[in-house]
Every structure is written in structure tokens, then in C-alpha cells.
Protein backbone atom coordinates (compact mmCIF):
# COMPACT_ATOMS: atom_id res chain seq x y z
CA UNK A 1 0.00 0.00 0.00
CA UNK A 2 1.29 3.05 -0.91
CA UNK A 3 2.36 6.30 1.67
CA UNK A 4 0.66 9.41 1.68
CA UNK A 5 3.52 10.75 0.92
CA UNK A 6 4.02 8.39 -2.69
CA UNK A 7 -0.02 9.15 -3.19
CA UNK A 8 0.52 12.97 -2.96
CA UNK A 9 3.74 12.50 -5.51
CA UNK A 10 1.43 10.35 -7.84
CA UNK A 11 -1.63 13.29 -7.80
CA UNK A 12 0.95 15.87 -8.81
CA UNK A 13 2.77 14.02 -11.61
CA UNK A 14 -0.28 13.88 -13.90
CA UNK A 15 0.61 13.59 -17.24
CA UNK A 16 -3.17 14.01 -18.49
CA UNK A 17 -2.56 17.82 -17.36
CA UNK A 18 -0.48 19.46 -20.14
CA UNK A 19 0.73 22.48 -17.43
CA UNK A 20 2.11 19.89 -15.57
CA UNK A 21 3.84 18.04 -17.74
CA UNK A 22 5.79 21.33 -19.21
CA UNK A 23 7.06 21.60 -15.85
CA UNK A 24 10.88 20.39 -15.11
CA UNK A 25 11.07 17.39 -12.61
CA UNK A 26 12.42 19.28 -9.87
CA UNK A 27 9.19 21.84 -10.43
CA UNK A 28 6.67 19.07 -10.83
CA UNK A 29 7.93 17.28 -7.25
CA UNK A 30 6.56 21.00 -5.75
CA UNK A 31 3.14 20.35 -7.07
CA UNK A 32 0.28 22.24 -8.78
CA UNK A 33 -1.11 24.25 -5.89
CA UNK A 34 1.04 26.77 -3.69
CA UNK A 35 1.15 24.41 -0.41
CA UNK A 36 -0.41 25.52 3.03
CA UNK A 37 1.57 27.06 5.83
CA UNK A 38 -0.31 26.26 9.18
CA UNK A 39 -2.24 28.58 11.00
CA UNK A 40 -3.47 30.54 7.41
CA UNK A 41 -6.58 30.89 6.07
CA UNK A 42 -5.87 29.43 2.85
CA UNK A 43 -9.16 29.00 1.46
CA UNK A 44 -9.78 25.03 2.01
CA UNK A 45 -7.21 22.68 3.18
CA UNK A 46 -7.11 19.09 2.18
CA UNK A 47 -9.60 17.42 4.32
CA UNK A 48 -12.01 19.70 2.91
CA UNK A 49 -11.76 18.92 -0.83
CA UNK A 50 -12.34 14.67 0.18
CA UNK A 51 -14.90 16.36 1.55
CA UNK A 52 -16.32 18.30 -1.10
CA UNK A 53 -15.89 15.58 -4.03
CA UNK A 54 -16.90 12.08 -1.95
CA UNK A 55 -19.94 13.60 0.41
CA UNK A 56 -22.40 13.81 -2.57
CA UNK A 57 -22.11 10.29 -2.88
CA UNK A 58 -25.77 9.81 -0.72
CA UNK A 59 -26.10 6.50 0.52
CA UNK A 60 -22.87 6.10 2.11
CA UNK A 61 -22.10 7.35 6.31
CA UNK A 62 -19.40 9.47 5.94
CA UNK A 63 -16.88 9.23 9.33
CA UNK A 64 -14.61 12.06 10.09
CA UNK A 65 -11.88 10.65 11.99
CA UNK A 66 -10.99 13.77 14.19
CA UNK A 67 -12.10 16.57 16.52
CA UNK A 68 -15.72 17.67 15.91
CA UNK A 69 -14.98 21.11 14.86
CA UNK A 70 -13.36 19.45 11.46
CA UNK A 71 -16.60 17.80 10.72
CA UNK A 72 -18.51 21.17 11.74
CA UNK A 73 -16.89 23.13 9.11
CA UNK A 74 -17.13 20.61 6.62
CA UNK A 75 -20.36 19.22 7.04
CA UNK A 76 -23.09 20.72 4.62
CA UNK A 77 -20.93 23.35 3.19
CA UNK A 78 -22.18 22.85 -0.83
CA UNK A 79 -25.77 22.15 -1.57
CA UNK A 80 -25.34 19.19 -3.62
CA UNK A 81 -29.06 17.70 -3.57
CA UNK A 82 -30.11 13.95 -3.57
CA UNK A 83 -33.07 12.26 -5.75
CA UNK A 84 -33.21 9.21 -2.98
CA UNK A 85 -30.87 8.71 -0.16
CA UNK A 86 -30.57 11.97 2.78
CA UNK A 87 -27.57 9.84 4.85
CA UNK A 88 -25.21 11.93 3.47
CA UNK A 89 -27.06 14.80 4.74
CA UNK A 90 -26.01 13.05 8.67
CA UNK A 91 -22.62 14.22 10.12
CA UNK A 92 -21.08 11.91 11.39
CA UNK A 93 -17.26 12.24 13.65
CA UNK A 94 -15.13 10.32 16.55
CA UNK A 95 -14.98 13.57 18.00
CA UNK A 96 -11.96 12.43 19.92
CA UNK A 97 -10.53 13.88 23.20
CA UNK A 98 -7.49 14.97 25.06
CA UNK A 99 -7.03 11.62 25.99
CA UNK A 100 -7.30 10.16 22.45
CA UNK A 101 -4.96 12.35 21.40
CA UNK A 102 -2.01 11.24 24.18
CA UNK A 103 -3.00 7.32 24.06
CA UNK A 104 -4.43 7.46 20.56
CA UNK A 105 -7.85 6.94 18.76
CA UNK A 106 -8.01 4.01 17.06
CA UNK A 107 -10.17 2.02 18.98
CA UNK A 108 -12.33 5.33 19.27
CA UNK A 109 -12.48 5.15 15.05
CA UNK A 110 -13.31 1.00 15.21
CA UNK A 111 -15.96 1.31 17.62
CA UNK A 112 -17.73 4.40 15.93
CA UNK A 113 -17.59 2.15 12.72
CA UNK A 114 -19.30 -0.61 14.59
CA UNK A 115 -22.29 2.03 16.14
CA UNK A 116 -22.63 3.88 12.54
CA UNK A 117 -23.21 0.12 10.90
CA UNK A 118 -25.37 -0.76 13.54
CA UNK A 119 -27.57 2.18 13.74
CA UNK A 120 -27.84 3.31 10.03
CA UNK A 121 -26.41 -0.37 8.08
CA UNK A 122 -24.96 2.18 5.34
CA UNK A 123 -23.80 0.27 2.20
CA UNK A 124 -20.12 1.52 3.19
CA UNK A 125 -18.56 4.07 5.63
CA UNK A 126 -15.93 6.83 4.22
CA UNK A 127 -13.17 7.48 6.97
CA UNK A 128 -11.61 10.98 6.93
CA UNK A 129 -8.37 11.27 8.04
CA UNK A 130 -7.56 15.03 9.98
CA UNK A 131 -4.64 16.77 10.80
CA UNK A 132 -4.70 15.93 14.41
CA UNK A 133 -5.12 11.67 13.71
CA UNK A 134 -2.26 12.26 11.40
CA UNK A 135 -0.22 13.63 13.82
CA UNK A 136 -0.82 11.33 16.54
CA UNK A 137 -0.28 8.70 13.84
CA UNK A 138 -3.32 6.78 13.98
CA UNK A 139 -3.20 4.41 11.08
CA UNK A 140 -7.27 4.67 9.60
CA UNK A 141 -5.90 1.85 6.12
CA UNK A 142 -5.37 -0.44 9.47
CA UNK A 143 -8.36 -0.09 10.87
CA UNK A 144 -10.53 0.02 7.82
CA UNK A 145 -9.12 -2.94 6.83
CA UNK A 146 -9.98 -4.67 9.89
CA UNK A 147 -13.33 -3.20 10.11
CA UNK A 148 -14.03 -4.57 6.64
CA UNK A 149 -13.12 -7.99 7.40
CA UNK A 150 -15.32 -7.95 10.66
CA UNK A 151 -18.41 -6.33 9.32
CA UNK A 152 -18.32 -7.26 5.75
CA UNK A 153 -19.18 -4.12 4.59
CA UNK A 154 -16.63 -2.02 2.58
CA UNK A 155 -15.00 0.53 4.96
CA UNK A 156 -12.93 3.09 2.66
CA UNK A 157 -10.04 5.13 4.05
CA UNK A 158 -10.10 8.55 2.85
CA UNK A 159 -6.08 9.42 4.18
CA UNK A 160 -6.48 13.46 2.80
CA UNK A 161 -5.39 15.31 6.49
CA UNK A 162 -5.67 19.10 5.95
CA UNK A 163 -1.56 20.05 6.27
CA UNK A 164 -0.71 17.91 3.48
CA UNK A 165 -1.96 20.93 1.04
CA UNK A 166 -5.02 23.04 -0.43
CA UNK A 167 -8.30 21.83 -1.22
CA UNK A 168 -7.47 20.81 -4.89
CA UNK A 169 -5.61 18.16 -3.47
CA UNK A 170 -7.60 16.84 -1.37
CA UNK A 171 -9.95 16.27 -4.23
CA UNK A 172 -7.43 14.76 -5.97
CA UNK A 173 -6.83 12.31 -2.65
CA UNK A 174 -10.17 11.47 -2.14
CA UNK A 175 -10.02 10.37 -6.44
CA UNK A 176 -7.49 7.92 -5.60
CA UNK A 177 -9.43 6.43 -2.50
CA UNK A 178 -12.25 5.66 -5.42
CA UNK A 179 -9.59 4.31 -7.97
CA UNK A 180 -7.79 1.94 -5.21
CA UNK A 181 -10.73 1.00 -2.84
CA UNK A 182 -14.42 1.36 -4.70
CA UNK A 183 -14.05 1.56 -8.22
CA UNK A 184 -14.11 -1.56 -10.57
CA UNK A 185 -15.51 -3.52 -6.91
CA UNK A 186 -19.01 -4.38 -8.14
CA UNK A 187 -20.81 -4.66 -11.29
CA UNK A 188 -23.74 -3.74 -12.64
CA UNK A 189 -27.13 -5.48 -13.46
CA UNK A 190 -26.64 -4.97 -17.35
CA UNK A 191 -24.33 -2.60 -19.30
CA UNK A 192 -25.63 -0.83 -22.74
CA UNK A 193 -23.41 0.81 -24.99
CA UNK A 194 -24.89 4.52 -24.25
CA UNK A 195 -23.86 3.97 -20.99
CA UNK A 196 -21.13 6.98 -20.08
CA UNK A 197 -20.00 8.17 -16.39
CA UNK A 198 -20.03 12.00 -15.73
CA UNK A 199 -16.67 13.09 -13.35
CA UNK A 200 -16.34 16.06 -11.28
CA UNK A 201 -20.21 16.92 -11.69
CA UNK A 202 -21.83 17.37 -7.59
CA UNK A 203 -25.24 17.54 -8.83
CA UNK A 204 -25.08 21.68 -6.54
CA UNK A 205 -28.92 23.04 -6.88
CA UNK A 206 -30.01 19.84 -8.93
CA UNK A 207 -28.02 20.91 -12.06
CA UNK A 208 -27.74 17.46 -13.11
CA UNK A 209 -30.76 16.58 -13.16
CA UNK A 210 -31.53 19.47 -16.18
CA UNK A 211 -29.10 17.39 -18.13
CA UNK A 212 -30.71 13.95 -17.06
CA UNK A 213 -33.53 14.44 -19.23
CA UNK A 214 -31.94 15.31 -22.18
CA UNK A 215 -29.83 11.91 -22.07
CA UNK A 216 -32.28 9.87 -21.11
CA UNK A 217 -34.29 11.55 -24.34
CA UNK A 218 -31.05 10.37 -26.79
CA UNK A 219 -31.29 6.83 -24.87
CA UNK A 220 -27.97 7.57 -23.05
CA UNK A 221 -27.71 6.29 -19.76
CA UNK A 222 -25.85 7.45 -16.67
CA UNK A 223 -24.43 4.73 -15.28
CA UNK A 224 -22.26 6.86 -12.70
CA UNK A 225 -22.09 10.08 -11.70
CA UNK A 226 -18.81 11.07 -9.52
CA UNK A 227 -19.89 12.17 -7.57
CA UNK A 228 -23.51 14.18 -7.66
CA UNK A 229 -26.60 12.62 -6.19
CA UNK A 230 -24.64 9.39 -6.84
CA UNK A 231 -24.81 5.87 -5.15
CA UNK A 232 -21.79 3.54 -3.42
CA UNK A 233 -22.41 0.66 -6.10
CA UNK A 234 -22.92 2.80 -9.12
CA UNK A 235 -19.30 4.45 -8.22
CA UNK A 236 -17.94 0.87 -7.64
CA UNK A 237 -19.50 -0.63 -11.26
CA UNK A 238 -18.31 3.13 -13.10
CA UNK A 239 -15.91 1.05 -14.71
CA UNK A 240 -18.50 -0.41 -17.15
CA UNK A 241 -18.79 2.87 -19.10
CA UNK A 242 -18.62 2.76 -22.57
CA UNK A 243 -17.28 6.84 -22.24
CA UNK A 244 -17.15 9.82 -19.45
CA UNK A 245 -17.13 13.56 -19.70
CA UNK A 246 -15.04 15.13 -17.22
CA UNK A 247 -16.42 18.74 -15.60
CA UNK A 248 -13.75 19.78 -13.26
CA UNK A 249 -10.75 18.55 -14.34
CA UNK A 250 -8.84 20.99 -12.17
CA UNK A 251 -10.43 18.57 -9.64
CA UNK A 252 -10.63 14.65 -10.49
CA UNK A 253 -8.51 14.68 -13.75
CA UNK A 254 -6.67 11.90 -12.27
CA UNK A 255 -9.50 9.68 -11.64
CA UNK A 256 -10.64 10.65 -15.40
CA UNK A 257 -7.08 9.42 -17.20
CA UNK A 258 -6.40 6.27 -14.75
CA UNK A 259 -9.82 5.06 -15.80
CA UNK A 260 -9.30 5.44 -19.60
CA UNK A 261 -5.77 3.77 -19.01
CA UNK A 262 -7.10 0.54 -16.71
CA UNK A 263 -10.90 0.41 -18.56
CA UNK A 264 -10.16 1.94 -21.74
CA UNK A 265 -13.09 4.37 -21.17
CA UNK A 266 -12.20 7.41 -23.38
CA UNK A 267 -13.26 10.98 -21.84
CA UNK A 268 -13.57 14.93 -22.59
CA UNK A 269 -13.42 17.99 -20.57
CA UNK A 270 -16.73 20.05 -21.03
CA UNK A 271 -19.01 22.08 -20.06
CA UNK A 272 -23.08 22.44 -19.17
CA UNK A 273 -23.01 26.73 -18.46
CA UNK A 274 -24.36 27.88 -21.67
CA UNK A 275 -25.90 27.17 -24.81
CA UNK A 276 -23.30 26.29 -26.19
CA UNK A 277 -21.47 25.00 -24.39
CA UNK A 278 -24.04 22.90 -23.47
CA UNK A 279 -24.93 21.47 -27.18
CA UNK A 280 -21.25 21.16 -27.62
CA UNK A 281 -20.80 18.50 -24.68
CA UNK A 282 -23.82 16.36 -25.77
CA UNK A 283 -22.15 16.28 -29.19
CA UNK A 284 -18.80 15.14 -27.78
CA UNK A 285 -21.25 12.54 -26.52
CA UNK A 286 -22.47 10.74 -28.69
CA UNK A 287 -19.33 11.15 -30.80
CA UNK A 288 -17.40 9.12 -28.03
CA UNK A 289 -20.26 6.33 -27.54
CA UNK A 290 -20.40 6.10 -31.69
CA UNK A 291 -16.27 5.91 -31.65
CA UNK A 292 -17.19 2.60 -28.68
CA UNK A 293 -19.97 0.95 -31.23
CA UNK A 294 -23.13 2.47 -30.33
CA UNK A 295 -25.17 3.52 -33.91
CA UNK A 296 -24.44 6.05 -36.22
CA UNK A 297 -28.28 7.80 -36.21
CA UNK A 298 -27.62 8.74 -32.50
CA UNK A 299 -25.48 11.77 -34.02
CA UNK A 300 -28.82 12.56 -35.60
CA UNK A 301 -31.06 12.52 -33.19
CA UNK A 302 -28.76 14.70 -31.10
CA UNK A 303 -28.52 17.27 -33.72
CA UNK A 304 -32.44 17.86 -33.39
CA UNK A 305 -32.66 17.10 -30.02
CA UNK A 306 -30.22 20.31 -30.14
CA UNK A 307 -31.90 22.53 -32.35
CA UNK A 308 -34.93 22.04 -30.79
CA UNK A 309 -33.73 22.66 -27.07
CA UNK A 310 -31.65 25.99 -28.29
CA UNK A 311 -34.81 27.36 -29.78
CA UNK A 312 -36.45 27.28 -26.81
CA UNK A 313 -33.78 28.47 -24.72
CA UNK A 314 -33.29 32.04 -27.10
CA UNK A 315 -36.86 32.51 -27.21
CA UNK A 316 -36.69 32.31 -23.77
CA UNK A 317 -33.54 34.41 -22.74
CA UNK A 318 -35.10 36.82 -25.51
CA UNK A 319 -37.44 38.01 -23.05
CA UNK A 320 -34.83 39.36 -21.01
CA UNK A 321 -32.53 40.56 -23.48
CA UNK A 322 -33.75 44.17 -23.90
CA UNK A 323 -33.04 44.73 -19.99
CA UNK A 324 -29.81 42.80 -19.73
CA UNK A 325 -28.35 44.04 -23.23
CA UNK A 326 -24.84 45.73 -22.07
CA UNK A 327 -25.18 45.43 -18.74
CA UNK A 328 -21.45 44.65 -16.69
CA UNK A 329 -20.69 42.26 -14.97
CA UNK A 330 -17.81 41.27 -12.28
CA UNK A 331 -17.62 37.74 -11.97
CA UNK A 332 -15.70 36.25 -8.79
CA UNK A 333 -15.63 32.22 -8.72
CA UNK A 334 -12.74 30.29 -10.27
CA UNK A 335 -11.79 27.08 -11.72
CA UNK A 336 -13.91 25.84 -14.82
CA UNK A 337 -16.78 28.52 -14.00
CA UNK A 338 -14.12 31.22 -14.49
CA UNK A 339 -14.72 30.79 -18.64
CA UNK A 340 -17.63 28.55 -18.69
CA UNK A 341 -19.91 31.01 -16.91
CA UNK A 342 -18.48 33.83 -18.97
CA UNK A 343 -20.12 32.11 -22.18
CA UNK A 344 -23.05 31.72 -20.81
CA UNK A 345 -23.37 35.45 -19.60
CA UNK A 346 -22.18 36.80 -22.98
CA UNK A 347 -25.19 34.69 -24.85
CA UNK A 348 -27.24 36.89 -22.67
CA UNK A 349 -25.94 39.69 -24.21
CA UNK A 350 -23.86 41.26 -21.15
CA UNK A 351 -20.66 42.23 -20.91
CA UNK A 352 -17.74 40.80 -18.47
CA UNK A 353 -15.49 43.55 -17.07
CA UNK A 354 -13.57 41.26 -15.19
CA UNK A 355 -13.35 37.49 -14.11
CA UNK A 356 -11.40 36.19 -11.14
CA UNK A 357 -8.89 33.47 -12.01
CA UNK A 358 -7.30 32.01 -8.52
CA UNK A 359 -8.27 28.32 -9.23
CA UNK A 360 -8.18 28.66 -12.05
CA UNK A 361 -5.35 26.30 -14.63
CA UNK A 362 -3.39 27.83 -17.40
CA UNK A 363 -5.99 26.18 -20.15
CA UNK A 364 -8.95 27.43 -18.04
CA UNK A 365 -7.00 31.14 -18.40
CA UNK A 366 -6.55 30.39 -22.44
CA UNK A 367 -10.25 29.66 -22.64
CA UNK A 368 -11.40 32.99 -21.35
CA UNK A 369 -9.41 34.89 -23.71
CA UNK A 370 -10.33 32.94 -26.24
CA UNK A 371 -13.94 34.22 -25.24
CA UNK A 372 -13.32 37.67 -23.87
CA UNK A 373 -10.38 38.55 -25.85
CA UNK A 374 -6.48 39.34 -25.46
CA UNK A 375 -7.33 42.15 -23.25
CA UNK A 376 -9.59 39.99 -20.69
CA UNK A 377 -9.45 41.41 -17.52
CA UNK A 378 -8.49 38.22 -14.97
CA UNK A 379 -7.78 39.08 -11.52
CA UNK A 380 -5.95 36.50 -9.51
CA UNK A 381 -6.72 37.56 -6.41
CA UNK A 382 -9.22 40.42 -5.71
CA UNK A 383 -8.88 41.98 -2.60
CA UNK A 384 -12.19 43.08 -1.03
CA UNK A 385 -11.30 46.71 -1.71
CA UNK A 386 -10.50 46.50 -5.10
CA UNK A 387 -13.82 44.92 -5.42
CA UNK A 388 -15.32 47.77 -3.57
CA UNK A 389 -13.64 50.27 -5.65
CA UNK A 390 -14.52 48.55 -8.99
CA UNK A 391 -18.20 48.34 -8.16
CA UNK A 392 -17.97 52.00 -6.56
CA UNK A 393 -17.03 53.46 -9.69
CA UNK A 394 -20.04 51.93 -11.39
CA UNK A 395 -17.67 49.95 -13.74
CA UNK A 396 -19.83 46.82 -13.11
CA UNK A 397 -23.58 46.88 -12.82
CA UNK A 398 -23.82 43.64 -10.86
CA UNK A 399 -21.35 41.10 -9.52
CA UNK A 400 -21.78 37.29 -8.98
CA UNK A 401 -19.49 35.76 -6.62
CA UNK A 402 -19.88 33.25 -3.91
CA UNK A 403 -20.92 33.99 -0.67
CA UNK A 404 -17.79 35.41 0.85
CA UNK A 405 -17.90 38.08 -1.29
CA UNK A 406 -21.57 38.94 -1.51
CA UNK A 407 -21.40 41.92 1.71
CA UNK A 408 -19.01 43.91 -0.60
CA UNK A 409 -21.12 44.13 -2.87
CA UNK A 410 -24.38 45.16 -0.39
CA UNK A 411 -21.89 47.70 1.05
CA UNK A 412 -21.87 49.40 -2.66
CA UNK A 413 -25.49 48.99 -2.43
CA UNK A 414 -25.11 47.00 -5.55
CA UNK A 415 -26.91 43.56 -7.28
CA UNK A 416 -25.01 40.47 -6.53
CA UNK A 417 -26.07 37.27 -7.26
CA UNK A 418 -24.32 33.99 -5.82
CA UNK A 419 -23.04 31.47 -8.32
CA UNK A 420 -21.06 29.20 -6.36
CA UNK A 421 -21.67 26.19 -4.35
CA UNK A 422 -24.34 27.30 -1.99
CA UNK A 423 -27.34 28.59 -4.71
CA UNK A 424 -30.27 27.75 -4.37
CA UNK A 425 -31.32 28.23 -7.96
CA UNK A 426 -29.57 25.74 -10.98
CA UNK A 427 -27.66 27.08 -13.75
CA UNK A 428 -26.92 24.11 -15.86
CA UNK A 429 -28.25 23.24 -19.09
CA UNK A 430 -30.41 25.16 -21.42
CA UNK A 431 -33.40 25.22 -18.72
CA UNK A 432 -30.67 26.71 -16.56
CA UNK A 433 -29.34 29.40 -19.04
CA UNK A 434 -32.99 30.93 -18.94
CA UNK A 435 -33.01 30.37 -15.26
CA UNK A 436 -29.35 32.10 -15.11
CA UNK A 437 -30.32 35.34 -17.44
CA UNK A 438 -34.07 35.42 -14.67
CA UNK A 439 -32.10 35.58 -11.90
CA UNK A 440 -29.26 38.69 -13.28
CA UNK A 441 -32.90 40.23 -14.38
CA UNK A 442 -34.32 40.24 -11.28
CA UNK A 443 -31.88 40.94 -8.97
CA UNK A 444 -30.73 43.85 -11.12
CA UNK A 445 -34.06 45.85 -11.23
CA UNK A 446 -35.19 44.74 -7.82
CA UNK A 447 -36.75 47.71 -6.28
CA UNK A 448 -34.89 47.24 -3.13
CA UNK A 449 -31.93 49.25 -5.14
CA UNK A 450 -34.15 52.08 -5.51
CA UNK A 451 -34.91 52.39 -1.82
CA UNK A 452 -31.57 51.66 -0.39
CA UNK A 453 -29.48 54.43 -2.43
CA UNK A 454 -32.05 56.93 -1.84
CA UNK A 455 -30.75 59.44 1.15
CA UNK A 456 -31.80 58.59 4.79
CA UNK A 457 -34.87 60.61 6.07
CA UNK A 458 -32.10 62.32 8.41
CA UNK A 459 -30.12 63.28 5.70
CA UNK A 460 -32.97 65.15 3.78
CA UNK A 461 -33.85 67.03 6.70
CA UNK A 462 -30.13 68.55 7.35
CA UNK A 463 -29.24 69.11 3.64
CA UNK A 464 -33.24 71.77 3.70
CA UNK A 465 -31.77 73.24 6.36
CA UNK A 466 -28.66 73.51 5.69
CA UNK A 467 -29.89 75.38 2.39
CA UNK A 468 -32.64 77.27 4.25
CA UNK A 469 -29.84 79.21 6.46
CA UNK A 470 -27.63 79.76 3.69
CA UNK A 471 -31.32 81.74 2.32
């Protein structure tokens, strides 16, 4: 079994990631992300991205191995939504003590195992590893392991503590815990060949399920999803796919490439912001499953399955046009939304003034100028003040941002609209365009605006009598 140390080395020489593989040996050992020095804020450690990519997976009790404020600040933090299973939705943590900490909690970890199978009889437990288990050196492969043999249920280490670097890793880490412990472990009823597995997709606000439909219209199925509104067994069969799209690849690239090399399931990096975006990916679809034997009038049927669904969606972003037409936007996310979302704004007819880039890869970066133009403005890290000043000057009309962000905006006394994990409303697909161009409409000529900048009663009163001395 290989040391967290050899895993992390693996993640970061990953030659599906062209940045990385322009990089000198002695570069590539450093990694891709800028590693964490303890005690910042960094913006997500480790532990947090396992978290992130493996909790939508609903069925399954997932076991932080730690103190309880770890699974506190992880615990619910994305709004990934489930069509069946809510034990995902359950926190679950060893919550271990002073005492575990000096004599170690390892039988702490086996016997919450035992009480989570008992009480809840999950399909599998995930075990999170933190920084404080780590450092004690409580071995969580040693006691999964024997937890599997006892119970015969699969017990999956997850061994991603938060020191070992930022959040990207983690997700990364928690790939490989899928590729080495679930993946290729069970397998599935019947296989068809439109079956294809979607990577890096967390089903946030329902999104996938505005893409579901269309599939299921072409006949393609979904036999896994990695790792949105997804089940333990349909991770564990994934490797029946005939092909795979791959969302984030900033974020399980890894599990993406080591799946085409073992299974010889072929993938592509796209996109569901957008039009077209949107009726690009289902094209790269069906090409893949035609390339693996499926027929020849499936490229058909997509090709009116797409004309029909873009119709719809102009005639409905249309009605919106006229208001949004040249309106600016500041957009503050990262990683694949950084370009993807830019697309789908500029089919709206607005215009991007600036687009932050922090988690953004090189290729993500290329994208947006390809889209925006040499002279894209990309900010790699906006500081709240430059924000301020930006949206002071009126040089944006409205920013979208996640939440963190969203108070600099209220101070301007200007529209924001969130677009990161923790919506409410689902952007994806061409039901989701519409829904996207809605929500920039309504938040922008909300008549709260008008009643917030006007002047304070107070203010009124001293300016008329400030003027009637002056008379």
C-alpha cells in the first residue's frame, strides 16, 4: 500500500494535465497548488476537498476521523441535492478527546464504525483522516481494513489530512481512495453501450438533473455520476462505461485518465453553463459512444434534439434581453466557471469587465481569452477593496461571486447574485441558461436598489436646512 507521501507524488505528476507536464522534474515534485503554511486561512485545506468531491455520494455514512470542529466546518458546506438517499445529509465524527490524542484513537475510530453500521447499516462508511489523527499517527488503512473484514461491509479510508496541502488536493486524494478502494468492486445489473459516467459533476442546486432528461431523451444512460446525487455501487460498477465527460478537471482529472488507461473508457473535458457549451458536450457525446460501437443515427437525433432545445432556450432568454443588453458584470468564482460562466453570460448579451482566475489552470485562463479577448481582464486575487472600488465606480452593474464576497457588494449597495456552491437556484443546461439570465434580471431591477441608495430621512432634513440658512 502506498504512503501518503508516494499518493501525494502520484496526484501531482499527472501527465493528463499538459501544465504539468511542461514543468521540469524538480518543479513538478513541488506540485500544482502553492502548499499551506499552518495557522493561514488558505481558502480550504485538504480534508475539505475529500470532503467536497466524496460527500455527494448519498447513501454512504461518511466518518470524520478527528475533533468535531473538522466535521462542523465541513459538514453541509455545498448544496449538492439527492433524488433518494438523505444519509449523506447526517454528520457523522469520533470527536476524539485529550485523551485520544495522548494514548491514541483508534479504537475510538473501530468502535464508531461498529455504532454507525449498527444504527444506520450504510452500504459503506468513508473514513476521513484530519490533521490531528495524522499527527498522533493513527493508522485509519489499518483499521478500515480490519473493520471490513469484521463487518463485511466495505470501509474506505479517505487518508487526505488538511496540512498535506489546499483543497485541490484533497480532491485529488479522495479520487485515488475511489480508484484503489471502490471503483471496478461491483458490477452492474446490465451494461448498454450509451452507458457513459459523468466526473467532477456534484449535482449543486439539482443541475444534473436538467441534463438527465436530455440523455435519457437520446437513450444515453448514466451509469455513474462522480460524484452528484450518486450511489456507493454505481461508483464501484463506473468502470462499465462505454465513455465519461469530465467537468472539473482541475479537480478529479486523475480519476478521469487512470480510468481510460485501466478500462479503456475514453473521456472529454466540457461544459453544461451555456448554450453552447451545453450542445457542444452532448455532441462530444455521442461522438465518443459512436467511436465505442453504439449507432451512427444517434449523431442525428442529437442534432435535433439540439436545435430544438436551443430554440427554446433564445426565445426564452429573448425576453430578457432588452433589460440585460450591455449590462457589466464582475464575476468572482474560479476554476472551470471562471470561462464557462463567462459564455453563458455573454449569450445573454452582457458584458464581463472582469473574471477572477485564482483556481483557475493555465488552459482554463486560455479559454477565457479565447472568449473575452487578449485584453480579458483576470484578476488573480481580488482583494475586497479593489472589489469595492470597482463596483464603486459603477464599472460593473452587478457582480456574482460566492458567498464570501456577496457583503461587498451590499456595502456598494449593488446587485449580486451567488453562483457558487451554496445557490439555491440551478444554472446548468439550457433550462438553466434561462433560469441564469431570470435571476441577473431580477436581482438587477429589484426595487430594493431604488430604496436603499435613496438618502436617509435624516439626511434630507439637514441638507433643507442647511440650504434654508444659507437663504
Amino acid at each position: 500500500m502506498a504512503s501518503l507521501n508516494e499518493k501525494v507524488q502520484d496526484v501531482f505528476n499527472e501527465p493528463a494535465c499538459d501544465k504539468n507536464q511542461a514543468k521540469g522534474e524538480k518543479e513538478r515534485k513541488k506540485g500544482c497548488t502553492k502548499q499551506l503554511t499552518p495557522g493561514a486561512a488558505a481558502g480550504g485545506c485538504a480534508f475539505d476537498g475529500a470532503k467536497i468531491a466524496l460527500q455527494p455520494i448519498t447513501d454512504v455514512a461518511h466518518l470524520v476521523h478527528g475533533p468535531i470542529a473538522c466535521e462542523g466546518n465541513g459538514w453541509d458546506n455545498r448544496g449538492a441535492k439527492s433524488s433518494d438517499s438523505k444519509l449523506y445529509r447526517t454528520g457523522f465524527t469520533t470527536d476524539i478527546s485529550e485523551l485520544d490524542v495522548i494514548y491514541g484513537g483508534e479504537k475510538r475510530l473501530y468502535k464508531s464504525i461498529r455504532e454507525v453500521l449498527d444504527k444506520y447499516n450504510p452500504p459503506a462508511v468513508f473514513v476521513y483522516q484530519t490533521c490531528v489523527t495524522a499527527l498522533i499517527g493513527d493508522d485509519i488503512e489499518a483499521v478500515c481494513k480490519a473493520a471490513t473484514a469484521k463487518f463485511c461491509k466495505p470501509i474506505i479510508p479517505i487518508n487526505a489530512p488538511g496540512f498535506v496541502g489546499a483543497k485541490n488536493l484533497g480532491n485529488k486524494l479522495a479520487g485515488e481512495a475511489l480508484l484503489e478502494y471502490v471503483i471496478g468492486t461491483e458490477e452492474p445489473e446490465f451494461t448498454t453501450p450509451y452507458d457513459i459516467n459523468i466526473i467532477g459533476e456534484y449535482n449543486l442546486a439539482g443541475e444534473l438533473w436538467q441534463i438527465k432528461p436530455l440523455l435519457d431523451e437520446l437513450g444515453i444512460r448514466i451509469l455513474a455520476c462522480i460524484s452528484g446525487d450518486a450511489k456507493y455501487k454505481e461508483v464501484a460498477y463506473s468502470h462499465r462505461a462505454k465513455a465519461a465527460m469530465m467537468v472539473c478537471s482541475k479537480a478529479m482529472i486523475n480519476v478521469a485518465r487512470k480510468m481510460e488507461e485501466r478500462y479503456n473508457i475514453p473521456f472529454f473535458e466540457g461544459s453544461f453553463y451555456g448554450i453552447t457549451d451545453t450542445s457542444e458536450s452532448l455532441r462530444q457525446i455521442t461522438k465518443l459512444l459512436v467511436q465505442q460501437g453504439a449507432a451512427e443515427e444517434l449523431l442525428s437525433r442529437t442534432e435535433k434534439l439540439i436545435f430544438r432545445e436551443e430554440t427554446r432556450a433564445w426565445e426564452g432568454i429573448n425576453r430578457y434581453r432588452a433589460k440585460l443588453q450591455g449590462k457589466k458584470v464582475l464575476l468572482i468564482t474560479g476554476g472551470v466557471k471562471s470561462w464557462s460562466v463567462v459564455s453563458a453570460l455573454q449569450e445573454g448579451g452582457m458584458e464581463i469587465v472582469g473574471t477572477s482566475v485564482k483556481k483557475s489552470t493555465d488552459e482554463d485562463k486560455d479559454k477565457i481569452k479565447e472568449l473575452m479577448g487578449e485584453d480579458a481582464h483576470m484578476f488573480d486575487d481580488m482583494r475586497p477593496r479593489d472589489m469595492y472600488a470597482m463596483l464603486k465606480e459603477c464599472r460593473a452593474d452587478i457582480m456574482l461571486s460566492g458567498g464570501r464576497s456577496q457583503f461587498v457588494a451590499l456595502k456598494v449597495k449593488m446587485p449580486w447574485l451567488d453562483i457558487n456552491q451554496e445557490r439555491h437556484h440551478a444554472y446548468a443546461g439550457y433550462v438553466g441558461m434561462v433560469e441564469l439570465v431570470k435571476q441577473i434580471e431580477q436581482a438587477l431591477y429589484h426595487p430594493v436598489w431604488a430604496q436603499v441608495r435613496k438618502p436617509a430621512p435624516w439626511e434630507t432634513l439637514s441638507s433643507e436646512v442647511v440650504e434654508a440658512k444659507a437663504a
